[in-house]
N, C-alpha and C. Protein backbone atom coordinates (compact mmCIF):
# COMPACT_ATOMS: atom_id res chain seq x y z
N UNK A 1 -1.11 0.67 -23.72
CA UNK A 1 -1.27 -0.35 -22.73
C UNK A 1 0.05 -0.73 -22.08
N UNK A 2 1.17 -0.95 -22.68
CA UNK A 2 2.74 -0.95 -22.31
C UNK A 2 3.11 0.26 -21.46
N UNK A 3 2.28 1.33 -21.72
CA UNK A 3 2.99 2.53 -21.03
C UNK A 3 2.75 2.57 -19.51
N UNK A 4 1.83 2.19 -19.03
CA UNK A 4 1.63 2.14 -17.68
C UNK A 4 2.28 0.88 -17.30
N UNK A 5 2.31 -0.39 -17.97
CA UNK A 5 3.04 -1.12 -17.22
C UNK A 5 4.60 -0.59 -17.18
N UNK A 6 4.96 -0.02 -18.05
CA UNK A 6 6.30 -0.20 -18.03
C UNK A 6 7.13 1.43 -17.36
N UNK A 7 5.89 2.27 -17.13
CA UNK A 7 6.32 3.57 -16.13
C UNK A 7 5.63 3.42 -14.41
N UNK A 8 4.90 2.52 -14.55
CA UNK A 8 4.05 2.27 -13.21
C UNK A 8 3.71 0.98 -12.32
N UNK A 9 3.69 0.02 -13.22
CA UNK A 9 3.10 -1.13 -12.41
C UNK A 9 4.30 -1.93 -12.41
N UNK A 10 5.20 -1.71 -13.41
CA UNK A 10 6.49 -2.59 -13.28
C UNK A 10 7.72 -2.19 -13.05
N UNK A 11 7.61 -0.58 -13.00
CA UNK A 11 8.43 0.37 -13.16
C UNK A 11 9.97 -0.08 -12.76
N UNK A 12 9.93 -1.23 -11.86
CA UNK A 12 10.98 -1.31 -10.84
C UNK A 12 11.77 -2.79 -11.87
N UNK A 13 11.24 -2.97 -12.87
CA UNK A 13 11.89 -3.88 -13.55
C UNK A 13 12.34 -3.24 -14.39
N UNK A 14 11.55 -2.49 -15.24
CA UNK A 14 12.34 -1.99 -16.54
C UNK A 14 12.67 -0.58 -16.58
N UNK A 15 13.20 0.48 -17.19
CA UNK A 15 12.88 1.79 -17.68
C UNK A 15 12.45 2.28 -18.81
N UNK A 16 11.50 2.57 -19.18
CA UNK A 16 10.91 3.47 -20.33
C UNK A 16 12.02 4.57 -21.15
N UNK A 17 12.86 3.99 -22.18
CA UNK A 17 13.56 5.03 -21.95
C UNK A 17 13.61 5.93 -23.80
N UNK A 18 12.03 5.58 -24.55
CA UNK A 18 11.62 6.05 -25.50
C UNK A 18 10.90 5.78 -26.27
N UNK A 19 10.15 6.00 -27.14
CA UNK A 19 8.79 6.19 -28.11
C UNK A 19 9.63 6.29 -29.60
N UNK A 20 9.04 5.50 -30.23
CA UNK A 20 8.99 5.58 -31.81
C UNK A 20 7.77 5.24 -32.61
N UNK A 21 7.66 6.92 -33.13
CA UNK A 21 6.45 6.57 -33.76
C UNK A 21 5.61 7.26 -34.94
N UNK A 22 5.64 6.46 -35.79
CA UNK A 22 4.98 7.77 -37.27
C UNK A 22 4.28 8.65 -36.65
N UNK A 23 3.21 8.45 -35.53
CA UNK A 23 2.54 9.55 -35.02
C UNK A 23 2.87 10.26 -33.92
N UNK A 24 3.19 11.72 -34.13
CA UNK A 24 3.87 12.56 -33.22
C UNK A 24 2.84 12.93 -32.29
N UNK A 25 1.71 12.74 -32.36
CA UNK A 25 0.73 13.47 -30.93
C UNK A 25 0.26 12.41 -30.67
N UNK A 26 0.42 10.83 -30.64
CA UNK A 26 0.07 9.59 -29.96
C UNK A 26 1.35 9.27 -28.89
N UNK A 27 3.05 9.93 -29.16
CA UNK A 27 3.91 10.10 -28.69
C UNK A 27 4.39 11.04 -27.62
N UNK A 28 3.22 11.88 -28.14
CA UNK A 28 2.80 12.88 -27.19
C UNK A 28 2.04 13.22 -26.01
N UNK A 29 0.80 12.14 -26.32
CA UNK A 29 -0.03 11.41 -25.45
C UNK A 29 0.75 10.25 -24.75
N UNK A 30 1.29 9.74 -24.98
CA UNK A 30 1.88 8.69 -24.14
C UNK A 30 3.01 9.51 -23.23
N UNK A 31 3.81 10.38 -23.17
CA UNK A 31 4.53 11.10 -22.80
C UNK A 31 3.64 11.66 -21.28
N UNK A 32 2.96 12.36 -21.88
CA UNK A 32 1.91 13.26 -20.69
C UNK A 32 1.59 11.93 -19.55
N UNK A 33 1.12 10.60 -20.34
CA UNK A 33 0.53 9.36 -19.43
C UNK A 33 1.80 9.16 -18.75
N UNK A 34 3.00 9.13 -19.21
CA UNK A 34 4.58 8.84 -18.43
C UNK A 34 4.84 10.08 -17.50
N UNK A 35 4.76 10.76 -17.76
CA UNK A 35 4.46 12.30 -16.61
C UNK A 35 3.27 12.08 -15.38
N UNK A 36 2.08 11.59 -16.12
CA UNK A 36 1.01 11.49 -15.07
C UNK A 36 1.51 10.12 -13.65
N UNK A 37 2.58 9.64 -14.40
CA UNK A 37 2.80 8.45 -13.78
C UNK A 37 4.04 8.81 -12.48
N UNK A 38 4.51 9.63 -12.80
CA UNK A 38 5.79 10.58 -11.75
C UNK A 38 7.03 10.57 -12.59
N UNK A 39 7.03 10.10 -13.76
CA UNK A 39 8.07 9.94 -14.36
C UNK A 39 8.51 11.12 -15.37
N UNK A 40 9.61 11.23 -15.83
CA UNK A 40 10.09 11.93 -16.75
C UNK A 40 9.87 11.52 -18.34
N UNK A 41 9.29 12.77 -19.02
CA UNK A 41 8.96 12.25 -20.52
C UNK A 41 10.53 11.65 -21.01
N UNK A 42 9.78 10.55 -22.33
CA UNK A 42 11.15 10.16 -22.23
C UNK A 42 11.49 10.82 -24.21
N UNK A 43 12.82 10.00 -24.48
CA UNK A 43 12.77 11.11 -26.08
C UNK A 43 11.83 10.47 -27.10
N UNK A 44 11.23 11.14 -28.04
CA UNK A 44 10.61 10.66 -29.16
C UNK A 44 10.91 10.84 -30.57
N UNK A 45 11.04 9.86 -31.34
CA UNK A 45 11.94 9.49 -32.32
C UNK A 45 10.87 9.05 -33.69
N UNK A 46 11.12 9.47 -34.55
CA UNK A 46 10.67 9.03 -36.23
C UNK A 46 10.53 8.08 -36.17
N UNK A 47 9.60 6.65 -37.13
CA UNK A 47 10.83 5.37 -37.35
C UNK A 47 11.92 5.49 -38.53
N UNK A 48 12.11 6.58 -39.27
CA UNK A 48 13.61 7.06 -40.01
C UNK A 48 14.60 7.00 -39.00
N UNK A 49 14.53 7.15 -37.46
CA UNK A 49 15.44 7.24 -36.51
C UNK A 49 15.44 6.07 -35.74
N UNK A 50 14.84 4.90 -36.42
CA UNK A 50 14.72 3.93 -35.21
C UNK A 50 16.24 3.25 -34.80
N UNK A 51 17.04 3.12 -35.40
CA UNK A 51 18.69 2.64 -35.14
C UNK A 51 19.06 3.19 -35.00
N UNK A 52 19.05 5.13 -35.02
CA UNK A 52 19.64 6.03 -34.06
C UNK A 52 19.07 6.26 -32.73
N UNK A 53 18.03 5.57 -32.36
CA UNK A 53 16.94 5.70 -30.94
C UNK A 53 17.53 4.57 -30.40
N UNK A 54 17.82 3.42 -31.01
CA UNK A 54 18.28 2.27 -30.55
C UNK A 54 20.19 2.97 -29.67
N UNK A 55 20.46 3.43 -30.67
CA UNK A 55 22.12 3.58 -29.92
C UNK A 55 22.13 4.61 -28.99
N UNK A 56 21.50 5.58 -29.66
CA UNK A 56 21.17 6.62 -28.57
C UNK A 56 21.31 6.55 -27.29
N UNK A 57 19.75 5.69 -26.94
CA UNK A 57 19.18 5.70 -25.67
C UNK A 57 19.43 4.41 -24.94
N UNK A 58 20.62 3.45 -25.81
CA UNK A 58 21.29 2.55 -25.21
C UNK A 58 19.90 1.43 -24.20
N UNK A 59 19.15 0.70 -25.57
CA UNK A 59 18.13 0.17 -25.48
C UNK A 59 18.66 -1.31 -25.20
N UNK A 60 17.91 -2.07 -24.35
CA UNK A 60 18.26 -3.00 -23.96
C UNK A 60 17.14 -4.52 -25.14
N UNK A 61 15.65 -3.77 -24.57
CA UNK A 61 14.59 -4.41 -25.26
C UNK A 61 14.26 -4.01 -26.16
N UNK A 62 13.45 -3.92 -26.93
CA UNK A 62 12.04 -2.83 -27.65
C UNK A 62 10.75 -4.03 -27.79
N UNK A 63 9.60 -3.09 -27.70
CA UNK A 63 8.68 -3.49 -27.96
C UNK A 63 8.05 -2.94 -28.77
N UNK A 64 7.28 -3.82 -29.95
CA UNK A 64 7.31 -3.56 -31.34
C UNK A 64 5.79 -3.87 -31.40
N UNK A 65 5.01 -2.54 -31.11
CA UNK A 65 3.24 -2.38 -31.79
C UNK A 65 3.29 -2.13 -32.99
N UNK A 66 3.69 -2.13 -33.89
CA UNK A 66 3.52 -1.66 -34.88
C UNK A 66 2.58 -2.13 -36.10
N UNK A 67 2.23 -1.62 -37.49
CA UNK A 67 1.45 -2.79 -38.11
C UNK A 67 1.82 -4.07 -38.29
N UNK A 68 0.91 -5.01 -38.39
CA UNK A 68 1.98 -6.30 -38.41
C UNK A 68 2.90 -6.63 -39.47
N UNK A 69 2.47 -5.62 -40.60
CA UNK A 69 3.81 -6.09 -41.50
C UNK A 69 4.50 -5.54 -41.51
N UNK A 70 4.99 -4.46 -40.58
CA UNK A 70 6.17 -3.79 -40.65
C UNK A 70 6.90 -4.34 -39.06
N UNK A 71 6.20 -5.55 -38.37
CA UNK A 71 6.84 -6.01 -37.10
C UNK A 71 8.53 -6.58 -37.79
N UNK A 72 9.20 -7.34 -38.83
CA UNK A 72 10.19 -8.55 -38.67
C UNK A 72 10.82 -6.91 -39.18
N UNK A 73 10.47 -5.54 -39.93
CA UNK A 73 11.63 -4.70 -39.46
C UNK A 73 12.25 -3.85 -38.50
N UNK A 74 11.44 -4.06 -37.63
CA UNK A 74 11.91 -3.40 -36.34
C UNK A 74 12.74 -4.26 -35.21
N UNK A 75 11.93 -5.69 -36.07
CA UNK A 75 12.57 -6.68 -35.16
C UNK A 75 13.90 -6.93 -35.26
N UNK A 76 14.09 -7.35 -36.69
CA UNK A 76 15.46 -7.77 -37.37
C UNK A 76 16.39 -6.92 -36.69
N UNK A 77 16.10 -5.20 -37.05
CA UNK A 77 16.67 -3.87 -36.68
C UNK A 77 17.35 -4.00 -35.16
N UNK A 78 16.54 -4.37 -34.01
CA UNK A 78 16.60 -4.56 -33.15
C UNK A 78 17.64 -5.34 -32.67
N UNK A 79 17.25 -6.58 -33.28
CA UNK A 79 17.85 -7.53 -32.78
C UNK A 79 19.67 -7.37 -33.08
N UNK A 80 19.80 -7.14 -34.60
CA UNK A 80 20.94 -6.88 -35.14
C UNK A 80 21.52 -5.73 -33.94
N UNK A 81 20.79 -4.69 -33.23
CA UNK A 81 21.52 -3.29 -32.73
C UNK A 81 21.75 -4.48 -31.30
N UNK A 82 21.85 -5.64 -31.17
CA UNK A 82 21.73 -6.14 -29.91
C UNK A 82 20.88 -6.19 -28.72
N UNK A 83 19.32 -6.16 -29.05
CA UNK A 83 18.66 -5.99 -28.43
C UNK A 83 17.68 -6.98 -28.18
N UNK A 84 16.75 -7.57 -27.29
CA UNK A 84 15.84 -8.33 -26.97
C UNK A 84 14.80 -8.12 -27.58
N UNK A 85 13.75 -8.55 -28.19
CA UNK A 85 12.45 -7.85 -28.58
C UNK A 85 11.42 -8.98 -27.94
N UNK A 86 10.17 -7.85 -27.82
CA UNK A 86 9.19 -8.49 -27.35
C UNK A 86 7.91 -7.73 -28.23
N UNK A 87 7.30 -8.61 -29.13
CA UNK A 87 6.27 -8.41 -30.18
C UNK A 87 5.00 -8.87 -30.08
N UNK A 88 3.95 -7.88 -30.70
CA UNK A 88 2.64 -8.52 -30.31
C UNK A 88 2.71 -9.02 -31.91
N UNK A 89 1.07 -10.27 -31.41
CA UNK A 89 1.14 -10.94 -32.14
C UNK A 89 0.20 -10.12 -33.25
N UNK A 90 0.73 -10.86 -34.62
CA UNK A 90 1.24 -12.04 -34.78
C UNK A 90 2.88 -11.70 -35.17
N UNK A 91 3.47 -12.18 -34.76
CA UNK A 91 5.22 -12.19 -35.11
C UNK A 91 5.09 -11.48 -36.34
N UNK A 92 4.76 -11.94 -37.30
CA UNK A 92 4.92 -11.51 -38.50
C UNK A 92 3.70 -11.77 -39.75
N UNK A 93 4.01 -11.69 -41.35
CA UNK A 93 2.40 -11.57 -41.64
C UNK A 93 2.98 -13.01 -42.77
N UNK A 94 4.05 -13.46 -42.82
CA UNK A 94 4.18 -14.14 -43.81
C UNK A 94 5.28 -15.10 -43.86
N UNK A 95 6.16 -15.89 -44.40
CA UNK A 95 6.72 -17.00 -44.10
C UNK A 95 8.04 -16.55 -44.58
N UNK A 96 8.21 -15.74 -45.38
CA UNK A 96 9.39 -15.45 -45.76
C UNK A 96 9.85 -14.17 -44.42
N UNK A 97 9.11 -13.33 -43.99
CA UNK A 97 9.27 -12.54 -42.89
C UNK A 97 9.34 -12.78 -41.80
N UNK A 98 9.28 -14.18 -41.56
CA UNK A 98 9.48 -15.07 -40.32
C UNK A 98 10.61 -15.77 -40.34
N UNK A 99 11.20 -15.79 -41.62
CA UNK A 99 12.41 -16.80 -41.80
C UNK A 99 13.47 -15.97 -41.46
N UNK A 100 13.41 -14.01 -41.75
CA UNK A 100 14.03 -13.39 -41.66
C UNK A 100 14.47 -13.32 -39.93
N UNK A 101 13.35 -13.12 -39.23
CA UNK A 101 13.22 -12.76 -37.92
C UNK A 101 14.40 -13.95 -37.66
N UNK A 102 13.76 -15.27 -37.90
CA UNK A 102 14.40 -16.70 -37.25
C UNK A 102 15.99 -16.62 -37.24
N UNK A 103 16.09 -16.22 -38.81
CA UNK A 103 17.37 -16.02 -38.79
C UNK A 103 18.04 -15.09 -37.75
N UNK A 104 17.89 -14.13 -37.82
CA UNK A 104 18.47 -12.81 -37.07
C UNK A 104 18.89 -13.00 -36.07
N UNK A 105 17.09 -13.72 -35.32
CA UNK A 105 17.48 -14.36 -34.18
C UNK A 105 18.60 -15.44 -33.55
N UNK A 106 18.91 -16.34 -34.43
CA UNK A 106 20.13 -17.28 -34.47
C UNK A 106 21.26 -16.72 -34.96
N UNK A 107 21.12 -15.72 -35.56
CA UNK A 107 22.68 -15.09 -35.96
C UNK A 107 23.19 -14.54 -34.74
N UNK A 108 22.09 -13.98 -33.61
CA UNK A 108 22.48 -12.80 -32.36
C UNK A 108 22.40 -13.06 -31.05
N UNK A 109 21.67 -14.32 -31.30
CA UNK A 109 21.76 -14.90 -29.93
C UNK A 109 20.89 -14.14 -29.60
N UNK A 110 20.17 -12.76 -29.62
CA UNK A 110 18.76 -12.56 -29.09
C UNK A 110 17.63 -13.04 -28.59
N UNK A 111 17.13 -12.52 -27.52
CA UNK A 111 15.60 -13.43 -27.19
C UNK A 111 14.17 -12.90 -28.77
N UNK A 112 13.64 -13.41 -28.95
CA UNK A 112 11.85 -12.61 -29.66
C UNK A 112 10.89 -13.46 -28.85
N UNK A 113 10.06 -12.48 -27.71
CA UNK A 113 8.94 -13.01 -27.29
C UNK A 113 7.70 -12.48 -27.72
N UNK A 114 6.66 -12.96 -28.48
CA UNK A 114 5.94 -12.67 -28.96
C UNK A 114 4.81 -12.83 -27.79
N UNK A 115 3.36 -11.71 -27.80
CA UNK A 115 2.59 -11.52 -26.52
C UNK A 115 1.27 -10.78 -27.17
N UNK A 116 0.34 -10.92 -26.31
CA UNK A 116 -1.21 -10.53 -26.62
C UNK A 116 -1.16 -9.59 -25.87
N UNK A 117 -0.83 -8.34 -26.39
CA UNK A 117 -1.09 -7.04 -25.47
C UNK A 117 -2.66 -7.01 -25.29
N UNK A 118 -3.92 -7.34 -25.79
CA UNK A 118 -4.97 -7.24 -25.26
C UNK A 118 -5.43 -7.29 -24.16
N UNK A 119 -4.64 -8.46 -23.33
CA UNK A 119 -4.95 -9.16 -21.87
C UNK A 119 -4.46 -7.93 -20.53
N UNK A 120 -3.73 -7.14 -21.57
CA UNK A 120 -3.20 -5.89 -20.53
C UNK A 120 -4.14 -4.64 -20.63
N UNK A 121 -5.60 -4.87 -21.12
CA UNK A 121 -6.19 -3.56 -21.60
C UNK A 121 -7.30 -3.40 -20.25
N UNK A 122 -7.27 -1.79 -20.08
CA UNK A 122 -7.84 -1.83 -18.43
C UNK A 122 -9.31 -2.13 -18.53
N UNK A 123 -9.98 -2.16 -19.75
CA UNK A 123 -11.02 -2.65 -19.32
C UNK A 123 -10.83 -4.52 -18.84
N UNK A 124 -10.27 -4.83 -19.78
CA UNK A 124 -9.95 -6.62 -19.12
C UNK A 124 -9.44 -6.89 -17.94
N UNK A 125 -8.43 -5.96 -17.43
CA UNK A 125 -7.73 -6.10 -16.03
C UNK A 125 -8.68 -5.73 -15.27
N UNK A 126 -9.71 -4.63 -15.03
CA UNK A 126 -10.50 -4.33 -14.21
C UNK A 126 -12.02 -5.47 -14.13
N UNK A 127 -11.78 -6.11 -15.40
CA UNK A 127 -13.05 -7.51 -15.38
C UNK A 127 -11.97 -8.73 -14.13
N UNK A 128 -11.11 -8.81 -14.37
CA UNK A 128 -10.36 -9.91 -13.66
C UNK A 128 -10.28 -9.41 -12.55
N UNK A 129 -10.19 -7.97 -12.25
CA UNK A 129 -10.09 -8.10 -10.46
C UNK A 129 -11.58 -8.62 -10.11
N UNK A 130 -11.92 -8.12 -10.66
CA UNK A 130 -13.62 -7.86 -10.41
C UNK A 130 -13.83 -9.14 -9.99
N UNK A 131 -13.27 -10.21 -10.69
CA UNK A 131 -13.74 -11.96 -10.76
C UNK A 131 -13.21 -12.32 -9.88
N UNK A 132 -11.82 -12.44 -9.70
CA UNK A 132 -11.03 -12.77 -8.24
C UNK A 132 -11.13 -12.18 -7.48
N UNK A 133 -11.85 -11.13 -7.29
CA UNK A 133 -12.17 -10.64 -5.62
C UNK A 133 -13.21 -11.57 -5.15
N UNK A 134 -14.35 -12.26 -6.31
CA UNK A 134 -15.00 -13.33 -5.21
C UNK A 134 -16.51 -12.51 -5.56
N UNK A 135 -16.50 -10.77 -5.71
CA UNK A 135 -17.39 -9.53 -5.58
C UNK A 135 -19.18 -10.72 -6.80
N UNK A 136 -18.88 -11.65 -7.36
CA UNK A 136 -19.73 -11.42 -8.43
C UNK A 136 -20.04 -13.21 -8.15
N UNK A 137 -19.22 -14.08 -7.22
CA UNK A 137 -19.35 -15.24 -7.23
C UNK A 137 -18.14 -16.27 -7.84
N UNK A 138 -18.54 -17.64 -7.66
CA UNK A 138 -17.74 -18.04 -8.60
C UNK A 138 -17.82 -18.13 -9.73
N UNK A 139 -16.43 -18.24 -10.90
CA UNK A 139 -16.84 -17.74 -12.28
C UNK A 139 -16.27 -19.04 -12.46
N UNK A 140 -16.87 -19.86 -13.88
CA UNK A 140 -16.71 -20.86 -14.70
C UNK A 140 -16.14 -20.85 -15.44
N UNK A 141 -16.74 -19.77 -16.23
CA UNK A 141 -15.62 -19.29 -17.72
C UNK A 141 -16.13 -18.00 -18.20
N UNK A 142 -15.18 -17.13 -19.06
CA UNK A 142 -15.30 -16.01 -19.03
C UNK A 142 -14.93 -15.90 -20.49
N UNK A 143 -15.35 -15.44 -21.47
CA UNK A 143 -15.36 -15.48 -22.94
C UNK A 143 -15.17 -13.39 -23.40
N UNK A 144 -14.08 -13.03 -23.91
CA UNK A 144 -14.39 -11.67 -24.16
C UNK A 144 -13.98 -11.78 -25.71
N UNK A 145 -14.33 -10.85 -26.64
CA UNK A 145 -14.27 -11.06 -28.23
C UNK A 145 -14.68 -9.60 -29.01
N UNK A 146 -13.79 -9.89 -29.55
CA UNK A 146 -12.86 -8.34 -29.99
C UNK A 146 -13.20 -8.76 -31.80
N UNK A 147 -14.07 -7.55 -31.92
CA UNK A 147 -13.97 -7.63 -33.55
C UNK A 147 -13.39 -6.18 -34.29
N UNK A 148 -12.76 -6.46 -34.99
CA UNK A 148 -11.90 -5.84 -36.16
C UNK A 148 -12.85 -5.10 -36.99
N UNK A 149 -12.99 -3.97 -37.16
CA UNK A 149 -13.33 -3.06 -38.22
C UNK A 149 -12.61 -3.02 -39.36
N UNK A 150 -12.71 -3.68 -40.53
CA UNK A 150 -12.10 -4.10 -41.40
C UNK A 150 -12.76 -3.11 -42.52
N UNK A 151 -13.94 -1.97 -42.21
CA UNK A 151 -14.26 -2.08 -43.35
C UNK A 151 -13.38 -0.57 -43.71
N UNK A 152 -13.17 -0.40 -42.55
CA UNK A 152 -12.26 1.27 -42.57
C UNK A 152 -10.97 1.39 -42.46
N UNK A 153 -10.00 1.99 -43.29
CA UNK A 153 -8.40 1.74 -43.73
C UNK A 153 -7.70 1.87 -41.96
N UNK A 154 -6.89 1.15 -42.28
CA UNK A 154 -6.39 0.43 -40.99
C UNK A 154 -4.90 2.06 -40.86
N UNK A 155 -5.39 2.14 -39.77
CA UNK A 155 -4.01 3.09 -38.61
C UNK A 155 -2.89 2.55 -38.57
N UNK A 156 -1.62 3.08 -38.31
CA UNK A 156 -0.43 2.79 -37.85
C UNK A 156 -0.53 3.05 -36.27
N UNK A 157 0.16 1.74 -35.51
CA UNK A 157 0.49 2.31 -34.35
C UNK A 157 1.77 2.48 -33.87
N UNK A 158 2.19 2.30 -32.91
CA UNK A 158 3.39 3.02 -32.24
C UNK A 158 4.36 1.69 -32.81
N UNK A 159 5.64 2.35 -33.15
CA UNK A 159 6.80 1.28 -33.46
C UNK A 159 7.32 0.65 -32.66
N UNK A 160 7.89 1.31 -31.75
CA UNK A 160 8.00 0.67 -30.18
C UNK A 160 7.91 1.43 -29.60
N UNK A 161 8.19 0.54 -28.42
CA UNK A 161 8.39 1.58 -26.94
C UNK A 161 9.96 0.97 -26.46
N UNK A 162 10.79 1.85 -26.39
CA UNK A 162 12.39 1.05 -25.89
C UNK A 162 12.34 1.11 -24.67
N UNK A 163 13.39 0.02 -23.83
CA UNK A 163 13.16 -0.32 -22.48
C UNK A 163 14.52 -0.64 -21.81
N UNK A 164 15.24 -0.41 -21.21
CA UNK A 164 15.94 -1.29 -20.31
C UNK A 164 16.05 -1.53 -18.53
N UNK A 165 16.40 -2.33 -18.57
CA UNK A 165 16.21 -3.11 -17.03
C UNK A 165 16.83 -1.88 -16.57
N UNK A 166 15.72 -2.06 -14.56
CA UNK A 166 16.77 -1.00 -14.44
C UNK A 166 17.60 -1.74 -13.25
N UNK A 167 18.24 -0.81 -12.65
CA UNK A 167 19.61 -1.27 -11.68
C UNK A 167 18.91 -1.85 -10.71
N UNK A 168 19.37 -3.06 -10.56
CA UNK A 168 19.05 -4.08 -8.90
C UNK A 168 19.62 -3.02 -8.29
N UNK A 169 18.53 -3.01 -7.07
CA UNK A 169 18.98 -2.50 -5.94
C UNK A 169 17.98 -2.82 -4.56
């Protein structure tokens, strides 16, 4: 859901400038979607490599999908390599892993914005044009609800996606 905003719809704010991710053909798939977009694949990295992806590719942000209890180490990671992070929720899964983040954050002067990547998913964006074009009437309220398959062992997703601004011009 990050990948199109951040190779296409926003392109002119940030640059896409890498993938970290236990899964090598979800990195792979997102790559092809950054190609479909006019852009150049960008590099893809382990998370064993995530602080060599960070210096590497001279990351400004990262954005951190990952499971939620492995979010305050990518964050911490991040933040410490001097970087901004922006995390879906929930920040973290526990109070001692939040104290870590807090800290980090006040040690580095870093931003952590935490965000509902859901609201960016094209079936929801394509319900909201749909509503503000007027096409269906006026709308009152609009209720959408997302349930969790809990009963089947839960996936890893992508660690981040690294980002930096690109050049005003």
């Amino acid at each position: 859901m990050y990948v199109r905003a951040l190779a296409a719809t926003h392109a002119e704010h940030a640059e896409l400038v890498a993938f970290c991710d236990p899964n090598r053909t979800r990195m792979e798939v997102h790559n092809r979607a950054v190609q479909g977009f006019g852009r150049a694949a960008v590099p893809e990295y382990p998370p064993a490599d995530f602080a060599a992806m960070l210096d590497r590719e001279r990351v400004d942000r990262v954005v951190v999908t990952s499971v939620d209890r492995t979010h305050d180490a990518y964050i911490v990671a991040a933040l410490e390599a001097g970087c901004d992070v922006v995390t879906e929720k929930p920040m973290t899964t526990d109070a001692g892993r939040c104290r870590r983040i807090l800290d980090a954050r006040a040690a580095t002067g870093r931003d952590v914005t935490v965000t509902f990547n859901y609201r960016y998913n094209p079936a929801h964006a394509a319900v909201r044009e749909v509503l503000a074009s007027g096409a269906i009437g006026e709308t009152g309220s609009v209720h959408f609800e997302w349930l969790l398959d809990t009963a089947t062992a839960p996936t890893t997703s992508a660690a981040g996606t690294a980002t930096r601004p690109t050049p005003a011009g």
